[in-house]
N, C-alpha and C. Protein backbone atom coordinates (compact mmCIF):
# COMPACT_ATOMS: atom_id res chain seq x y z
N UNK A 1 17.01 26.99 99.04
CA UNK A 1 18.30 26.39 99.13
C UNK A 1 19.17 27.31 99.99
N UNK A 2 19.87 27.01 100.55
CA UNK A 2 21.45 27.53 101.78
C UNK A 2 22.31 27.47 101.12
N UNK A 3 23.03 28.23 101.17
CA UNK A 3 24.76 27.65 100.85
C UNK A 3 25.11 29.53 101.37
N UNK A 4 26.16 28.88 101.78
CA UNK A 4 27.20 29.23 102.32
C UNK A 4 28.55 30.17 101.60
N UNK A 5 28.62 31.24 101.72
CA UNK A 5 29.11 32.27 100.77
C UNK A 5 30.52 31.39 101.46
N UNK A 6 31.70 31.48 100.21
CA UNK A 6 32.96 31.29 101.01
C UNK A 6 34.42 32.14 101.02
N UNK A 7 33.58 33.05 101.37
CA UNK A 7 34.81 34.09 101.34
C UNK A 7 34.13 34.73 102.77
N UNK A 8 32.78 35.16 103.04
CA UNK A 8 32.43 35.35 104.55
C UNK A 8 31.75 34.79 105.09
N UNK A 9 31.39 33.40 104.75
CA UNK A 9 30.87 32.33 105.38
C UNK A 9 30.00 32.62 106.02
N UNK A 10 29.05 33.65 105.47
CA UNK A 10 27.63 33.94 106.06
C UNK A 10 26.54 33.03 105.07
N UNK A 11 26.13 32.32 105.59
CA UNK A 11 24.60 32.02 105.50
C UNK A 11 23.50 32.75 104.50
N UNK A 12 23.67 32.24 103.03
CA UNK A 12 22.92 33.00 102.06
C UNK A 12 21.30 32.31 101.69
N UNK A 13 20.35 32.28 101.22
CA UNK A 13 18.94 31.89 101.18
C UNK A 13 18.80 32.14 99.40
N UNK A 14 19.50 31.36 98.26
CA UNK A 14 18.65 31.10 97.21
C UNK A 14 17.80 31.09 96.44
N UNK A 15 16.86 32.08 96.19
CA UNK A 15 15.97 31.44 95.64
C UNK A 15 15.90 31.49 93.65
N UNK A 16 15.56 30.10 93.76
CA UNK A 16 15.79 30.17 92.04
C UNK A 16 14.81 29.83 91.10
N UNK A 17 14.48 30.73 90.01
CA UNK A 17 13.57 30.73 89.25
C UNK A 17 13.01 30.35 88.11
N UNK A 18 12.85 29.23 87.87
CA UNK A 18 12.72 28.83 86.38
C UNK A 18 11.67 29.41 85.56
N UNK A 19 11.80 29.54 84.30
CA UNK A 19 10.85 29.93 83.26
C UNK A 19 10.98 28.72 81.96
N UNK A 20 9.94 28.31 82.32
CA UNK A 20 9.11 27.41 81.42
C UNK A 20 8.63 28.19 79.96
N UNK A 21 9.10 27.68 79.26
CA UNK A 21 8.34 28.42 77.86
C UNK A 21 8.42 26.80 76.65
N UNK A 22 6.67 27.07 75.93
CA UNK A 22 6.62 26.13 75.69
C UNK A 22 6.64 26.39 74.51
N UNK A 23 7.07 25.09 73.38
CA UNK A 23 7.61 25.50 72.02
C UNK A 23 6.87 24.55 71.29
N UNK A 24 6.72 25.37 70.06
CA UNK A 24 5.69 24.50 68.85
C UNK A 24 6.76 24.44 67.80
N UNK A 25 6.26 23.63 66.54
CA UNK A 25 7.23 23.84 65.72
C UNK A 25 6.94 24.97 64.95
N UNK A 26 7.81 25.57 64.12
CA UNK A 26 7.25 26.51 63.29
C UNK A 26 6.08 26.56 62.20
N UNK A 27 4.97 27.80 62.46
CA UNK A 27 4.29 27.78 61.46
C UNK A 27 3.07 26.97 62.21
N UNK A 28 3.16 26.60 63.11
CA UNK A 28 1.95 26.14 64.41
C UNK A 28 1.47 27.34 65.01
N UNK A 29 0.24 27.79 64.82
CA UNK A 29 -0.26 28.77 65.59
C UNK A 29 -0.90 28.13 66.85
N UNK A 30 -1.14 28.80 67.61
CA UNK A 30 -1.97 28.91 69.36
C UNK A 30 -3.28 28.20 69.34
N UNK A 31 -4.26 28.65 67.74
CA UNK A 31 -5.31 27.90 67.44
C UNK A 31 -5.51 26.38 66.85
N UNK A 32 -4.25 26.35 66.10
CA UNK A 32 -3.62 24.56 66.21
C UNK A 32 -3.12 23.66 66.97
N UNK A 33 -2.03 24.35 67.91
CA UNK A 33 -1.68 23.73 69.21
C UNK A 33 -2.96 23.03 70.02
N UNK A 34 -3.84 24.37 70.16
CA UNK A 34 -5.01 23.53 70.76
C UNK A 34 -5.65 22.73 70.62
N UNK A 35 -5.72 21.96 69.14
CA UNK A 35 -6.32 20.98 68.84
C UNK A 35 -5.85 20.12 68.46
N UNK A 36 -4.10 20.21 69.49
CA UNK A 36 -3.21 19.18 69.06
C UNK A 36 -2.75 18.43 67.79
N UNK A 37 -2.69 19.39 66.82
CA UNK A 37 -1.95 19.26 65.53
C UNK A 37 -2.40 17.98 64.44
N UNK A 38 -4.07 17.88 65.07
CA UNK A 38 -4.54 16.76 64.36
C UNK A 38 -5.38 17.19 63.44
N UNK A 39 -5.58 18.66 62.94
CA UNK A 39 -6.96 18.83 61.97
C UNK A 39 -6.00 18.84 60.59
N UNK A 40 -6.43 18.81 59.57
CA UNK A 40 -6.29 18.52 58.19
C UNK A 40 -6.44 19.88 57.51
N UNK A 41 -6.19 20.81 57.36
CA UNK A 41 -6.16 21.85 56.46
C UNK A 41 -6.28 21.87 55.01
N UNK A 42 -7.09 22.77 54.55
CA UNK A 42 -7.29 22.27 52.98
C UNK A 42 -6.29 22.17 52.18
N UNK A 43 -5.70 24.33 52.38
CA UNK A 43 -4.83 24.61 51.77
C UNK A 43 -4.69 26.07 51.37
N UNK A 44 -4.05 26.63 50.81
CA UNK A 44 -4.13 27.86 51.04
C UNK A 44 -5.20 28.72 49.86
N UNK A 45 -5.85 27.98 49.08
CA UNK A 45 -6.85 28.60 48.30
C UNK A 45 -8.43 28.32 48.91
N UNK A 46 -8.57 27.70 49.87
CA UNK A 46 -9.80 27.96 50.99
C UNK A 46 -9.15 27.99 52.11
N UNK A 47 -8.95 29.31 52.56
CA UNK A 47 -8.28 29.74 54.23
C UNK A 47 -9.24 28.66 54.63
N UNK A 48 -9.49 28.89 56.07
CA UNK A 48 -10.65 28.22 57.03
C UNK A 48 -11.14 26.65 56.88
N UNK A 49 -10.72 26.45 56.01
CA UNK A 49 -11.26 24.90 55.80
C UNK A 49 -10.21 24.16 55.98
N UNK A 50 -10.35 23.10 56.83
CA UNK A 50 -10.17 22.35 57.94
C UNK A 50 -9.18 22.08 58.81
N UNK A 51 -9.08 24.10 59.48
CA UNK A 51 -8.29 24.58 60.38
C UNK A 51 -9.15 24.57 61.57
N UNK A 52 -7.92 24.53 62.58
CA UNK A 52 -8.32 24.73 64.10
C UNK A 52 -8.97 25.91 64.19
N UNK A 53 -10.15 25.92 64.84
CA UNK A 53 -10.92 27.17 64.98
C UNK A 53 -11.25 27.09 66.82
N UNK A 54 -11.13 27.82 67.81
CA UNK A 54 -11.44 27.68 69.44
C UNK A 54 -11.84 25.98 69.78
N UNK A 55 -10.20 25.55 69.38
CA UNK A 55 -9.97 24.46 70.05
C UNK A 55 -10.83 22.97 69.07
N UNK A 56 -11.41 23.48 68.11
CA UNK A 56 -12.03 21.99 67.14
C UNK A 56 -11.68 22.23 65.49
N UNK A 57 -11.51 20.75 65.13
CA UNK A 57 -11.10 21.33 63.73
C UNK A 57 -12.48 21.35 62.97
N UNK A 58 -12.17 22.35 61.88
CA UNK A 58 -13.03 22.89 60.86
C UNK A 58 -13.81 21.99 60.03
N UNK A 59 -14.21 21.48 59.38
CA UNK A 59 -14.88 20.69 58.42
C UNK A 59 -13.96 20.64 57.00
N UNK A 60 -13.44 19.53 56.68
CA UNK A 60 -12.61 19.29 55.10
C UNK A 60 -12.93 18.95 54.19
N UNK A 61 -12.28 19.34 52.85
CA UNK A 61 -13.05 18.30 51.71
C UNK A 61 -11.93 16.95 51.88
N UNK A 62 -12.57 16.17 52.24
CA UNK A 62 -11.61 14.66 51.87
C UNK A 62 -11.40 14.23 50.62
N UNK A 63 -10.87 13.02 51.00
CA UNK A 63 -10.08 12.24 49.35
C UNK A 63 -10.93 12.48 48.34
N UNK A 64 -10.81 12.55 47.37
CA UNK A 64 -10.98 12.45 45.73
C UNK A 64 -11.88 11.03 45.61
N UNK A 65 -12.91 10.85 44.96
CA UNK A 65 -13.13 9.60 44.19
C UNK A 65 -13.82 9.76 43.14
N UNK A 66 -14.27 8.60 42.30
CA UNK A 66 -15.42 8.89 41.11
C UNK A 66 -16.93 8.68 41.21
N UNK A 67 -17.29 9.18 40.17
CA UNK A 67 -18.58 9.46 40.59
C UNK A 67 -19.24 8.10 40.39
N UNK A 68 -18.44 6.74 39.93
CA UNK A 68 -19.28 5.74 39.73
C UNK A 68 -19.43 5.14 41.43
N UNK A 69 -18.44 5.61 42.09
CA UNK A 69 -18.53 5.25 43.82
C UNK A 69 -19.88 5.85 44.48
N UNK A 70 -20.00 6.97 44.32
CA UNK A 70 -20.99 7.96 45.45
C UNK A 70 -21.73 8.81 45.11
N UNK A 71 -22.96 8.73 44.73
CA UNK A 71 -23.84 9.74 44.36
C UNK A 71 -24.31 11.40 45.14
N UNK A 72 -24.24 10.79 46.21
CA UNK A 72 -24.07 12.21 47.25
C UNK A 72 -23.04 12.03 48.37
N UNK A 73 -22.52 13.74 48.78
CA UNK A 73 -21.58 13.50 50.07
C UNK A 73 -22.23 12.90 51.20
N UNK A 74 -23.18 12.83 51.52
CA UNK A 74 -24.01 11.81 52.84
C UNK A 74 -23.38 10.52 52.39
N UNK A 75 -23.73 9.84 51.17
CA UNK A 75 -22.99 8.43 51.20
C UNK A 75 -21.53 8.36 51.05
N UNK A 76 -20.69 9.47 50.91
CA UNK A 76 -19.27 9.29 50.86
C UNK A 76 -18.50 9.44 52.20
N UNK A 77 -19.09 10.63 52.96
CA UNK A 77 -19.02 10.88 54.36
C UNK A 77 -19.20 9.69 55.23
N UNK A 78 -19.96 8.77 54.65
CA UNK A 78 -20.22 8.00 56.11
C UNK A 78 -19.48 6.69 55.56
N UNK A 79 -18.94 6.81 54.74
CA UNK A 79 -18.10 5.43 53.99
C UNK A 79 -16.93 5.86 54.47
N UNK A 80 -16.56 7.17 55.21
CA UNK A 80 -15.01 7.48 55.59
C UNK A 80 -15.62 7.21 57.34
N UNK A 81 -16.25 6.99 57.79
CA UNK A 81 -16.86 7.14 58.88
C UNK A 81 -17.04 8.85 59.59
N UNK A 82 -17.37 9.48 58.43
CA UNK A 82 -17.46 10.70 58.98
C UNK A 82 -19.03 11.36 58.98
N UNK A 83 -19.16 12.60 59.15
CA UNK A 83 -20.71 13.15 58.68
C UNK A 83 -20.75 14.23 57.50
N UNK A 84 -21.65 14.58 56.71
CA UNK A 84 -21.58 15.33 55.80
C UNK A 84 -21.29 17.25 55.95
N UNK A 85 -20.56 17.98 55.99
CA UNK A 85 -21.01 18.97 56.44
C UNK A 85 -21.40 19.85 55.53
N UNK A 86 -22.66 19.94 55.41
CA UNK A 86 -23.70 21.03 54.18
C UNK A 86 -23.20 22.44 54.10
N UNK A 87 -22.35 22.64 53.01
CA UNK A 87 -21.76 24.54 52.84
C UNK A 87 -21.18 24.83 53.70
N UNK A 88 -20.41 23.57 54.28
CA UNK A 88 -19.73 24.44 55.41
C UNK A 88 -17.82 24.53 54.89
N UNK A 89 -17.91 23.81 54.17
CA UNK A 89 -16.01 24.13 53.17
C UNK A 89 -16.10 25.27 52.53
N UNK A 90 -16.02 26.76 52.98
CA UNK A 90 -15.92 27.61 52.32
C UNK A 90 -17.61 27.98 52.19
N UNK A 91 -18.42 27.68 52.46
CA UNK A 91 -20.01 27.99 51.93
C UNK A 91 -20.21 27.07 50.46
N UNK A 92 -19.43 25.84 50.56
CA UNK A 92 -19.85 24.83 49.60
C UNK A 92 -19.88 23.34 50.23
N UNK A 93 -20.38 22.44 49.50
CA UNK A 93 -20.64 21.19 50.31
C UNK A 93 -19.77 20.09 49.45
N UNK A 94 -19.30 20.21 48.31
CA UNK A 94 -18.23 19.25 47.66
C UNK A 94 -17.59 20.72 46.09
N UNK A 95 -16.50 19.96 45.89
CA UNK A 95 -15.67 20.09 45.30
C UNK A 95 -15.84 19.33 43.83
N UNK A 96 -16.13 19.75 42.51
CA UNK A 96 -16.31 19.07 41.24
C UNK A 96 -15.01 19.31 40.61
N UNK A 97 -14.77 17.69 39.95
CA UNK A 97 -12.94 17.78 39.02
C UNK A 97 -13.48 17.33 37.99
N UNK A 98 -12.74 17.08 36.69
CA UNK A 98 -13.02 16.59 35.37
C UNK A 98 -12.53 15.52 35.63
N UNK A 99 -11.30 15.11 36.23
CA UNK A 99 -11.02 13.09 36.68
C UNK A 99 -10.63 13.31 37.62
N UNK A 100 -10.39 11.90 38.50
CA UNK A 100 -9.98 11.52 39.38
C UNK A 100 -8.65 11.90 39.56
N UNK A 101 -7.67 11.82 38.73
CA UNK A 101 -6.24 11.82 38.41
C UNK A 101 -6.01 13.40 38.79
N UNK A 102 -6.61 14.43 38.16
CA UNK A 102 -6.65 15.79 38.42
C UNK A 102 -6.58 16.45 39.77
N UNK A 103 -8.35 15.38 39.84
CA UNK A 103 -8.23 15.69 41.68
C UNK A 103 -7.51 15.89 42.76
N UNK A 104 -6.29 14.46 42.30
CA UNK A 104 -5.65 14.18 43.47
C UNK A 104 -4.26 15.42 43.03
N UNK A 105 -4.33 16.02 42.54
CA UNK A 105 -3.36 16.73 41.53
C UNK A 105 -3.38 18.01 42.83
N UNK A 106 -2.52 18.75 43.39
CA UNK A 106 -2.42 19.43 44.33
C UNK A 106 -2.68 21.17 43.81
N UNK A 107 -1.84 20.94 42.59
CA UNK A 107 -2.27 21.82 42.03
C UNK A 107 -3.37 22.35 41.34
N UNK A 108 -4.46 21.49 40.95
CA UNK A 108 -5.36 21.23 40.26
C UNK A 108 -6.53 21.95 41.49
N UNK A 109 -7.47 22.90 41.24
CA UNK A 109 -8.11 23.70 41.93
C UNK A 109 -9.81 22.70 41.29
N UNK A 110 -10.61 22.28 42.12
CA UNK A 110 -12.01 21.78 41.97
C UNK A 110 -12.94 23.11 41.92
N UNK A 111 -14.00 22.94 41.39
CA UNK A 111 -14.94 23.88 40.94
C UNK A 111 -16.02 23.62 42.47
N UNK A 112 -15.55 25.07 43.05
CA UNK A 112 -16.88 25.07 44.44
C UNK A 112 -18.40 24.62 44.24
N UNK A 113 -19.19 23.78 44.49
CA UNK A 113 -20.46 23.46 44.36
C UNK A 113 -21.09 23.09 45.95
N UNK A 114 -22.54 24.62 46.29
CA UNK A 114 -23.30 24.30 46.90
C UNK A 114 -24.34 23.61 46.86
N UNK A 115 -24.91 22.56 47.41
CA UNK A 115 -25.90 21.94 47.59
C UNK A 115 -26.52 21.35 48.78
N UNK A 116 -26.67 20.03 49.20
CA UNK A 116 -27.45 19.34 50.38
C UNK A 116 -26.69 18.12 50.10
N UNK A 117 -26.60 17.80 51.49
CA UNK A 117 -25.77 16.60 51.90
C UNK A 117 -26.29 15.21 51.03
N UNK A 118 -27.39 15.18 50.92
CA UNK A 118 -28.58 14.11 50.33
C UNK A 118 -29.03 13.67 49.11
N UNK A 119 -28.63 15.19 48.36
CA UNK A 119 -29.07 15.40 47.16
C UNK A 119 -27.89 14.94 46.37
N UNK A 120 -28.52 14.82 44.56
CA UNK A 120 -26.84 14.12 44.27
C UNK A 120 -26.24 15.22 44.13
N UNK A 121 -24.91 14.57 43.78
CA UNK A 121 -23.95 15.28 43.50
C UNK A 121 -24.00 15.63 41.98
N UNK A 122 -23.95 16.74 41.42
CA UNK A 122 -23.60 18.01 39.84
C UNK A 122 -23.08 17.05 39.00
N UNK A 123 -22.41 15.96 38.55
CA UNK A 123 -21.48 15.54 38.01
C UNK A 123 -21.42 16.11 36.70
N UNK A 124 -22.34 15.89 35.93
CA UNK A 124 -22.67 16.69 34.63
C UNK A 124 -21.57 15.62 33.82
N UNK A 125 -20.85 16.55 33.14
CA UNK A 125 -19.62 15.47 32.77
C UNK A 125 -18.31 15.61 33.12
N UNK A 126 -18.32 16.02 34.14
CA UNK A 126 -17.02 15.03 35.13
C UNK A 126 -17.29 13.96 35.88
N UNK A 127 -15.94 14.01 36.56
CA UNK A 127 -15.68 12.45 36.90
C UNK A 127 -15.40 12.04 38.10
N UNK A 128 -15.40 13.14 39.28
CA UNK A 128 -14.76 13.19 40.46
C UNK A 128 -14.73 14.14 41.17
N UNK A 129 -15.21 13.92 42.49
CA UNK A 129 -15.20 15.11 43.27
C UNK A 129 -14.81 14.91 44.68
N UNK A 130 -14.76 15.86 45.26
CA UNK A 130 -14.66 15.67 46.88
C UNK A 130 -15.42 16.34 47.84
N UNK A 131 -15.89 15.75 49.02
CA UNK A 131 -17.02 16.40 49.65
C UNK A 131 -16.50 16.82 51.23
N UNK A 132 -17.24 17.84 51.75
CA UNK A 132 -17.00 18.47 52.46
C UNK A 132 -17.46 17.36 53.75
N UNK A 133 -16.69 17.09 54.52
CA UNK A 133 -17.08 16.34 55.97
C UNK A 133 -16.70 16.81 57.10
N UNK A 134 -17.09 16.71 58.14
CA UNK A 134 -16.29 16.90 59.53
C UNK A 134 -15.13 15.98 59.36
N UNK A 135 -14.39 17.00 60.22
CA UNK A 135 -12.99 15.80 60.76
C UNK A 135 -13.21 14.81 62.39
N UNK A 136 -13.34 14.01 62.40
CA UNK A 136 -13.10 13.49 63.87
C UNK A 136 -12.02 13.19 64.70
């Protein structure tokens, strides 16, 4: 840009610099941004589960149901249209509650259970659990 000083009307040359800085909302880290603020996080009693990790989200336990619905996470996973992910929520593959009602209870902490995507699910005598899936 030119302009013209006006007090000695000499001929000045401009140059102007913008700084771009780009803003998240708070409490968005660099590893969420990147995966565009779409992964599902468990919560804060399993860090890592189903946080942004180099740009993909993590694997989650999804919704709550009963055990008269789904005998293993392979058939619950693919009824959400998702895939099963074997020990990968923390090094467990579903989540065991005493009911359904509990489950959905935020406060209410599920009992970690490893197994195989295929195999059933522990129920023993509870009533509800949730299984570990990819997010898509």
């Amino acid at each position: 840009m030119i302009w013209t000083h006006p007090v000695s009307g000499r001929c000045l040359t401009l140059v102007a610099a913008f700084i771009l800085v780009a803003c998240r909302p708070p409490g968005v880290s660099d590893s969420e941004e990147s995966c565009g603020g779409i992964c599902e996080p468990f919560g804060p009693q399993l860090p890592g589960v189903g946080e942004c990790v180099d740009g993909s989200c993590t694997p989650t336990f999804h919704d709550c149901f009963h055990k008269d619905e789904h005998m293993t996470c392979e058939s619950y996973c693919e009824s959400v249209g998702s895939t099963c992910a074997e020990n990968a929520c923390a090094g467990t593959t579903y989540l065991i509650h005493a009911r359904v009602d509990s489950c959905m209870d935020p406060t209410k902490e599920g009992v970690p259970r490893e197994g195989g995507c295929s195999e059933p699910i522990g129920y023993q005598v509870n009533e509800a659990a949730q299984c570990c899936c990819e997010q898509n």
